[in-house]
Protein backbone atom coordinates (compact mmCIF):
# COMPACT_ATOMS: atom_id res chain seq x y z
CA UNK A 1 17.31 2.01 6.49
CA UNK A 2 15.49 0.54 3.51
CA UNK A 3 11.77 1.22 3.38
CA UNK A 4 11.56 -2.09 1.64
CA UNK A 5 13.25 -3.91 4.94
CA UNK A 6 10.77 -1.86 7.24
CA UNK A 7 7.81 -2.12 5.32
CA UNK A 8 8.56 -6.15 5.31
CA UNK A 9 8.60 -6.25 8.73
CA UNK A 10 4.87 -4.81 9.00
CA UNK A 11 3.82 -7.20 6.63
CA UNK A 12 4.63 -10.40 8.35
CA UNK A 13 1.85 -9.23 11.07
CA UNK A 14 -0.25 -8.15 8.67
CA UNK A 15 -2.84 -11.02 7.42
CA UNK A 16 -6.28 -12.15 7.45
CA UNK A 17 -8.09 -12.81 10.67
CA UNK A 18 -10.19 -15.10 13.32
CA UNK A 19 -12.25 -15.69 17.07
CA UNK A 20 -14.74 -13.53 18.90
CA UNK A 21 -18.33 -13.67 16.66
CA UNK A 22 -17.19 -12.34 13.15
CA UNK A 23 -18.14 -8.26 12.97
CA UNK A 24 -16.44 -6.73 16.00
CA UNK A 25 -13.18 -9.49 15.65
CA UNK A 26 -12.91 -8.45 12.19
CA UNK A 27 -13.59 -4.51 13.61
CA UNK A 28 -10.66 -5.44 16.30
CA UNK A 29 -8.40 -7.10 14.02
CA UNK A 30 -8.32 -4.55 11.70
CA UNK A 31 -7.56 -2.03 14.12
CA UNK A 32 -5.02 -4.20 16.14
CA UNK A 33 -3.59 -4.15 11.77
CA UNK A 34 -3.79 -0.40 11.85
CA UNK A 35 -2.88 0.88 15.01
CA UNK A 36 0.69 -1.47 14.89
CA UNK A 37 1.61 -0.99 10.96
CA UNK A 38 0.96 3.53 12.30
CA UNK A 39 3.06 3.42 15.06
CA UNK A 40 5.47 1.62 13.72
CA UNK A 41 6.05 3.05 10.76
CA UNK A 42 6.01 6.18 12.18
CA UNK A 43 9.07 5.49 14.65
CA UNK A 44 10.83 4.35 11.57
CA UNK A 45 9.77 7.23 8.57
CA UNK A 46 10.72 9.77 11.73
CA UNK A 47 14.15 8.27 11.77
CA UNK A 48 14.55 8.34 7.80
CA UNK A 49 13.33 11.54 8.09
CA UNK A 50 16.19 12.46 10.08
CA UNK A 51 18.62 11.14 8.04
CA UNK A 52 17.46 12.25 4.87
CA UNK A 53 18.01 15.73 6.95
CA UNK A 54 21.26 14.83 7.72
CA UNK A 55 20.89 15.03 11.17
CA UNK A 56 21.92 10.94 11.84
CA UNK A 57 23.21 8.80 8.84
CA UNK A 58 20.78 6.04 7.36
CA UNK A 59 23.00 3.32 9.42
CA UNK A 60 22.19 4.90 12.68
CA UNK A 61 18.20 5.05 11.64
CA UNK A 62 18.47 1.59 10.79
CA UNK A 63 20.62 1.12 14.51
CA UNK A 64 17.84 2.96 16.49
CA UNK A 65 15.19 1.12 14.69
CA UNK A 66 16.43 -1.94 15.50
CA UNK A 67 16.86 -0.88 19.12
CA UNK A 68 13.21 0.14 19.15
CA UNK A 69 11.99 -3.31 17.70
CA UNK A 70 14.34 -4.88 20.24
CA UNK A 71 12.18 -3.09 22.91
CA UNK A 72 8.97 -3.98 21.49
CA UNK A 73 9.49 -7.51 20.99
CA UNK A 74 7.19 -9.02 23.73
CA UNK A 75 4.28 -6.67 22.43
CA UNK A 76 5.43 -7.84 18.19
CA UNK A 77 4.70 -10.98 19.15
CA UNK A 78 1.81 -10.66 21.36
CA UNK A 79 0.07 -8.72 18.24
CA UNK A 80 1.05 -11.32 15.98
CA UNK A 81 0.11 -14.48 18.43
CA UNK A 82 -3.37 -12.12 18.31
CA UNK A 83 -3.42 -11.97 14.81
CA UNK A 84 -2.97 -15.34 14.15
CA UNK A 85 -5.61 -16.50 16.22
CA UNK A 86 -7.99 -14.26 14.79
CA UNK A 87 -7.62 -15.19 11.53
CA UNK A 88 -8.34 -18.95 12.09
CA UNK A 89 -11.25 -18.00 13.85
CA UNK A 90 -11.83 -16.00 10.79
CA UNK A 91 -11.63 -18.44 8.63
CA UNK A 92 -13.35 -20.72 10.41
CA UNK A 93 -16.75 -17.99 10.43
CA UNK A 94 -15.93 -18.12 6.53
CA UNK A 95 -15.05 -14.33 6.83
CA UNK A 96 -11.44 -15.19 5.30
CA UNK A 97 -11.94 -12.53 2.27
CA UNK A 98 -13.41 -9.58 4.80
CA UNK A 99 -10.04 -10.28 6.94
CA UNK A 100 -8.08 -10.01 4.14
CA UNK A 101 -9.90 -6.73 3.41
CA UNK A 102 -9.45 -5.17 7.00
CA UNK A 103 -5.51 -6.22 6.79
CA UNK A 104 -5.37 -4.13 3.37
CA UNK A 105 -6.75 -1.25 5.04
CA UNK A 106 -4.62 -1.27 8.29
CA UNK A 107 -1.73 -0.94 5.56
CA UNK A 108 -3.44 2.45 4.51
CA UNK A 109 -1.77 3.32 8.00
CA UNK A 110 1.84 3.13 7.14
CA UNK A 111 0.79 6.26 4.29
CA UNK A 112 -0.30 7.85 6.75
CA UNK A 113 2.55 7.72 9.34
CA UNK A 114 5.19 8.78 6.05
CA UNK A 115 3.02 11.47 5.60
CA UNK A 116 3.14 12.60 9.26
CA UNK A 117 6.67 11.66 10.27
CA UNK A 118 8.45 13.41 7.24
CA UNK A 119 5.82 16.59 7.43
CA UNK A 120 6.67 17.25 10.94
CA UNK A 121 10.47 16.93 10.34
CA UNK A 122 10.04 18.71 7.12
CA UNK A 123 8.14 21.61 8.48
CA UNK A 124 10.36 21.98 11.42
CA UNK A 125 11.95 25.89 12.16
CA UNK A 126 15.11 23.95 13.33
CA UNK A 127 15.13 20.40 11.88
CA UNK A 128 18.15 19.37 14.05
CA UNK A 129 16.43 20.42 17.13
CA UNK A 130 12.96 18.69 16.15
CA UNK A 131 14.86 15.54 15.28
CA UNK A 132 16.94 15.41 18.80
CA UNK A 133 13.50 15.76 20.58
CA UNK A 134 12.06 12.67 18.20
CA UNK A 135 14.85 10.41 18.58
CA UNK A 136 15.34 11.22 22.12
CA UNK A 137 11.40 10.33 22.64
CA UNK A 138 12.19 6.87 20.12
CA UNK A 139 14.85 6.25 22.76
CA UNK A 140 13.07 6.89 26.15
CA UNK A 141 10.33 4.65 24.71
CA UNK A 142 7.27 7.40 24.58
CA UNK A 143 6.49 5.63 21.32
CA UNK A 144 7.01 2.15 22.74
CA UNK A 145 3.87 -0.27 21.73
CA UNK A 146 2.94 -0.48 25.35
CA UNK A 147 2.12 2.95 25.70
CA UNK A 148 -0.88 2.61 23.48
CA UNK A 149 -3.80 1.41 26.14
CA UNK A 150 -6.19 1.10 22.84
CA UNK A 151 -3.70 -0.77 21.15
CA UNK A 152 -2.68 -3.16 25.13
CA UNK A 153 -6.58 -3.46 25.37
CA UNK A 154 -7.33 -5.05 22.14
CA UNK A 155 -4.30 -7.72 22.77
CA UNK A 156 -5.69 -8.63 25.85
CA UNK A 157 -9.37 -9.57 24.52
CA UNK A 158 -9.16 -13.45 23.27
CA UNK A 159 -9.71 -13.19 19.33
C-alpha cells in the first residue's frame, strides 16, 4: 500500500472550515480533522507495519485497507458532508485562514498514528502474533469510525 495513496485519501477531508459561532466550530472542526486523519492512519500504518514484517504482503494491506474504508464509508462521508459545511460557515465568519490552520494541525495526527502503529508492531515479543491480533481487530471493526462516541458526537452537532 503506498503511503502516498493513503495519505491522499486523508487529505481530501482535510480542509478549511464553517457554522456554529467561529471559536468552538473551528475547536470542533479541527478535532473532527484530527481524530479521522489518527484513526485512520493508524488502521493503515498498522497494516504496512505488518507487511513490512512480513507477516501479510503489501497487496493484502492495501486489500484490508480497502475493506476497512469500504466499512467506513457512511461515517467518510458524514465527516466530510461535516467538514464541508463547516468551512463555508467558516468562511463566511471570515475565519477562512484559522480553518486552514486547525486542518494543518489535525494532519500532525497521521505522525502520530506512524509513530504508534509501527512502534507497537516493532516492539512486539512475537510480531506475527501482535499483527494477527491487529488485523483480526481491523477486521471485526474495533477500529471502525463508529466506535469513536467523541468522534459520532461531533458529526452529529450542525457545523
Amino acid at each position: 500500500m503506498r503511503r502516498g495513496a493513503v495519505l491522499a485519501a486523508f487529505l481530501s477531508l482535510a480542509g478549511p472550515a464553517a457554522a456554529q459561532s467561529a471559536a468552538p466550530l473551528l475547536d470542533a472542526y479541527g478535532r473532527v480533522t484530527t481524530l479521522l486523519n489518527y484513526m485512520t492512519m493508524y488502521v493503515a500504518e498498522s497494516l504496512l507495519a505488518c507487511a513490512a514484517k512480513n507477516v501479510l504482503t503489501e497487496d493484502q494491506a492495501e486489500a484490508r485497507f480497502q475493506a476497512y474504508r469500504e466499512r467506513n464509508a457512511a461515517m467518510l462521508e458524514r465527516a466530510e458532508n461535516w467538514s464541508q459545511q463547516a468551512e463555508a460557515r467558516l468562511r463566511a465568519q471570515g475565519a477562512e485562514r484559522a480553518a486552514r490552520r486547525a486542518a494543518e494541525t489535525g494532519l500532525g495526527a497521521v505522525a502520530e498514528a506512524t509513530v504508534r502503529a509501527q512502534g507497537e508492531i516493532g516492539k512486539a515479543g512475537d510480531v506475527r502474533a501482535a499483527c494477527t491480533a491487529k488485523i483480526t481487530a481491523i477486521q471485526s471493526g474495533h477500529y471502525d469510525l463508529q466506535s469513536n462516541s467523541e468522534f459520532v458526537n461531533l458529526l452529529k452537532a450542525d457545523p
